[in-house]
Structure formats: C-alpha cells, structure tokens
C-alpha atoms as a PDB file:
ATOM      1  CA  UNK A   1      -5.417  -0.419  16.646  1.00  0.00           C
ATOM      2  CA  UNK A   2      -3.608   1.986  14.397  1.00  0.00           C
ATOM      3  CA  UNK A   3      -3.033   1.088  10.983  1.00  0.00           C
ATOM      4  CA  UNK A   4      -0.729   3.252   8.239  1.00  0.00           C
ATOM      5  CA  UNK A   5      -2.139   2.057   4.701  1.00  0.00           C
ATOM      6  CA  UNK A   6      -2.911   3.581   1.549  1.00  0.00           C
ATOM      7  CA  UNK A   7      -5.972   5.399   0.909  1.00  0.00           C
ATOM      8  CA  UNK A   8      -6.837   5.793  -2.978  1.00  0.00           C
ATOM      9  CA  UNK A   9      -7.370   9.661  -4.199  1.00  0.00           C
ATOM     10  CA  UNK A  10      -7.877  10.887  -7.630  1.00  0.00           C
ATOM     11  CA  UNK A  11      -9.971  10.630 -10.743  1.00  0.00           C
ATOM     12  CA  UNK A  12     -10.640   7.331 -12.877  1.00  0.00           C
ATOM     13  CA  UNK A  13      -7.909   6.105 -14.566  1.00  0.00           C
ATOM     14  CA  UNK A  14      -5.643   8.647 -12.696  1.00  0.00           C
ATOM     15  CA  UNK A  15      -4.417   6.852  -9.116  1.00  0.00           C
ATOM     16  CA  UNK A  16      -2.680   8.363  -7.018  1.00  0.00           C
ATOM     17  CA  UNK A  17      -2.696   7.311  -3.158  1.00  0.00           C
ATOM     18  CA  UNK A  18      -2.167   8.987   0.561  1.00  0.00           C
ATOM     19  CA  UNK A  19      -0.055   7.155   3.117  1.00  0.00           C
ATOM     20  CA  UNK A  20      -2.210   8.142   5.724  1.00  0.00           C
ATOM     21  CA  UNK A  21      -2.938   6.774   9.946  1.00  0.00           C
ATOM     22  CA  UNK A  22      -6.095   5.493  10.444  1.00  0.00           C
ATOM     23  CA  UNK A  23      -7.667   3.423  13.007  1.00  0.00           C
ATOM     24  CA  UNK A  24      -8.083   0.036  11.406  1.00  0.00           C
ATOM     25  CA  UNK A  25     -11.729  -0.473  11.789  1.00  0.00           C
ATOM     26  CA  UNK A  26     -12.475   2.405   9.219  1.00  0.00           C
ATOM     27  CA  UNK A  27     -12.797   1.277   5.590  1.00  0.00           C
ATOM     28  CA  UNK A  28     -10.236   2.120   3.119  1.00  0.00           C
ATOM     29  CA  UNK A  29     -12.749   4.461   1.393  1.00  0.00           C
ATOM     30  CA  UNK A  30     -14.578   5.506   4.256  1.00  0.00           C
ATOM     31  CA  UNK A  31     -12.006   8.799   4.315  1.00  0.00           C
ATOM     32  CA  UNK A  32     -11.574   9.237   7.876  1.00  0.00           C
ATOM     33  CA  UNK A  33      -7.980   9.241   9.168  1.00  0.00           C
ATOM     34  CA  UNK A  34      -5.591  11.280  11.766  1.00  0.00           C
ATOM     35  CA  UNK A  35      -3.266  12.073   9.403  1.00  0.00           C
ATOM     36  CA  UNK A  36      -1.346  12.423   6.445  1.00  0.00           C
ATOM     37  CA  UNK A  37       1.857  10.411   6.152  1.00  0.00           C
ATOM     38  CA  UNK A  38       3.110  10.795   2.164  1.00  0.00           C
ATOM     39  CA  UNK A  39       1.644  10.526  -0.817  1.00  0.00           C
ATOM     40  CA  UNK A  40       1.905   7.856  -4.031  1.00  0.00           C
ATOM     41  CA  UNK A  41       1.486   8.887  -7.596  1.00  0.00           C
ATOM     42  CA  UNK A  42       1.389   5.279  -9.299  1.00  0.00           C
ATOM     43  CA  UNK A  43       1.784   6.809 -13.153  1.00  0.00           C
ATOM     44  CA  UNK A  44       4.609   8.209 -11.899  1.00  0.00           C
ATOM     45  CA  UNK A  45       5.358   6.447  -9.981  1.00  0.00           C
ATOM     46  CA  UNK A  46       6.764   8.915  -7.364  1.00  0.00           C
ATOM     47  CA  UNK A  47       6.952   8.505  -3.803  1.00  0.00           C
ATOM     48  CA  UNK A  48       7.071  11.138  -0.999  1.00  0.00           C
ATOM     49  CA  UNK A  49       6.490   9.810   2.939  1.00  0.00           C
ATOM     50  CA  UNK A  50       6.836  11.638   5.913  1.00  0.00           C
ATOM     51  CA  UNK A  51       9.841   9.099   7.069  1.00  0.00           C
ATOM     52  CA  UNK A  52      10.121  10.941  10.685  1.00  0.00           C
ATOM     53  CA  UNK A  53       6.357  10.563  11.356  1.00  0.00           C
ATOM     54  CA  UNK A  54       5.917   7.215  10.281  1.00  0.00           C
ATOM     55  CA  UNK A  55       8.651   6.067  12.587  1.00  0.00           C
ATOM     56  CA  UNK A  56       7.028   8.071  15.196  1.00  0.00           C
ATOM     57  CA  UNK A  57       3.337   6.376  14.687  1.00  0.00           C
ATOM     58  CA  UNK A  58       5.122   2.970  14.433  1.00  0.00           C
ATOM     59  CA  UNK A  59       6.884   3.374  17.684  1.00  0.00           C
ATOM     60  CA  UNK A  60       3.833   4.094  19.072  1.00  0.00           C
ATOM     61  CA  UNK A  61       2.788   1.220  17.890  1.00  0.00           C
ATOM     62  CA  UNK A  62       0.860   1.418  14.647  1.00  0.00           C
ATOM     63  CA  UNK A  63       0.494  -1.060  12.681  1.00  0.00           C
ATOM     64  CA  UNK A  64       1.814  -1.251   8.737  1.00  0.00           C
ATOM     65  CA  UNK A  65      -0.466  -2.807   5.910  1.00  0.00           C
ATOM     66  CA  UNK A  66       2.024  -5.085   3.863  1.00  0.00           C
ATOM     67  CA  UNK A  67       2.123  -2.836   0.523  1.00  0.00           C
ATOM     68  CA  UNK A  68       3.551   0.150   2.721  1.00  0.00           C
ATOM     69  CA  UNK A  69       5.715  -1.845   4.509  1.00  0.00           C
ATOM     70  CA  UNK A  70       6.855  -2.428   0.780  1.00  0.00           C
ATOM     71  CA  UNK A  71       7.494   1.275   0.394  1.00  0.00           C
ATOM     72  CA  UNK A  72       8.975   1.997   3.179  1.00  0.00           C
ATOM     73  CA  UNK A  73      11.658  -0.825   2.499  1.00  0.00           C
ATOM     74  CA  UNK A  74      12.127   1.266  -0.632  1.00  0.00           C
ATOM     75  CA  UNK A  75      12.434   4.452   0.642  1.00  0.00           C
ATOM     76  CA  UNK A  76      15.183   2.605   2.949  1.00  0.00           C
ATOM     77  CA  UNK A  77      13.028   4.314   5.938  1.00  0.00           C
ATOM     78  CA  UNK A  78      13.124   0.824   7.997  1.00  0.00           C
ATOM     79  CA  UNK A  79      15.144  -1.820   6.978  1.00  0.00           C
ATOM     80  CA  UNK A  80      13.469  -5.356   6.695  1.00  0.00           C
ATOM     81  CA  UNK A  81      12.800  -7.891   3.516  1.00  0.00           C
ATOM     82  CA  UNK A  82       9.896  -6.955   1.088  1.00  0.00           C
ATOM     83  CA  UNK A  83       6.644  -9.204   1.895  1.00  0.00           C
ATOM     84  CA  UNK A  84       4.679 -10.653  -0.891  1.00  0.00           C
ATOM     85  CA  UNK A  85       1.533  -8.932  -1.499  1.00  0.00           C
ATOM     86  CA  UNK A  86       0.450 -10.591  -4.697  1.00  0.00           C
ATOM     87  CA  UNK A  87      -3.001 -12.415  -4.711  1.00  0.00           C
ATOM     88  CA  UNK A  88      -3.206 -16.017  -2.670  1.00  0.00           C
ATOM     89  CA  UNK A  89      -4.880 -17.700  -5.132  1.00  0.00           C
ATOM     90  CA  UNK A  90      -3.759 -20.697  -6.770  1.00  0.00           C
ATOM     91  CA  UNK A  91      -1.831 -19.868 -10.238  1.00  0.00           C
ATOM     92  CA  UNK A  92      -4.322 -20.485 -13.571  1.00  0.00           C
ATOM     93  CA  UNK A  93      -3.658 -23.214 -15.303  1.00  0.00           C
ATOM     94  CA  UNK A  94      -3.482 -23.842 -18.942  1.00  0.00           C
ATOM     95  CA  UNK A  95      -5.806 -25.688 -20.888  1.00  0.00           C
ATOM     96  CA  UNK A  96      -4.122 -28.512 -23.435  1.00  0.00           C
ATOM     97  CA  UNK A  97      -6.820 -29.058 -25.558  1.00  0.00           C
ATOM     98  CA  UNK A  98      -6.978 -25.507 -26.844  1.00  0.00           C
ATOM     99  CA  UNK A  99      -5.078 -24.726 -29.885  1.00  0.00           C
ATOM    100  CA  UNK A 100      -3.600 -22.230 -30.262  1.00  0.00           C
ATOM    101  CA  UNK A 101      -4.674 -19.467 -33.006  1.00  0.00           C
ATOM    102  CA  UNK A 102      -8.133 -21.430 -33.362  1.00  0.00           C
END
C-alpha cells in the first residue's frame, strides 16, 4: 500500500521534513521512496506541497499518515476536520503530597 508521510531530513537540532510517497512497509528512515511531494521546515515553520500530485497519488489510492493529513487540511488542499495526533497515553497526574518549592 502507498503511504504519503513525512520523512525527517536535516542536521541535529535543525528539522526540516519531505512529504514524500513511499510504500508503507519501508521505515521512516530507511530513505527509500517514489517521490517527492513538498517539503516542511518546522523552525520556520514553512510549508510547500505539491497539492496537484498529492491529489493525484491519493486518487490512486495512497494512503495519508494522520500528521499530513493535518497539513494538507492547512494548506486547504482537501477539505476534512484535523485528526488528533497527540500521544494516546493517559494524561500525568499530579502528585499531592509534593510541595511545592521544596
């Protein structure tokens, strides 16, 4: 199955991403893909996707991971509601014997 996700480039503490087709068995950092669909700096936070290819993959029926279907929203290149891609995990909880400043 064909999968358009994000596929980190750039140096340490410098991230900037690729929008790029891949098939979804490869690995996020295995580097293999078909091609590039965009790019993501996230300092600045600047986005630039290919919106006519993307639309093309997808109605071939590619697959979207959830934090580009974010970006497309965005970008206004498909028009559906946001999904939540924060982390499943149960919220921490506070401790009440702990004072605070001590």
């Amino acid at each position: 199955m064909l999968m358009i996700r994000l596929q980190r480039i750039g140096r340490k503490n410098d991230p900037a991403f690729r929008a790029v087709l891949t098939d979804s068995k490869n690995s996020t950092k295995s580097g293999k893909f078909l091609e590039i669909l965009g790019t993501y700096n996230a300092k600045a936070g600047v986005i630039a996707l290919k919106g006519d290819r993307i639309t093309y993959w997808m109605s071939k029926g590619a697959q979207v991971s959830d934090t580009m279907h974010n970006f497309l929203v965005k970008e206004k290149i498909i028009t559906a509601k946001k999904k939540n891609v924060l982390s499943k995990k149960s919220p921490t909880k506070k401790r009440k014997d702990v004072k605070a400043g001590k």
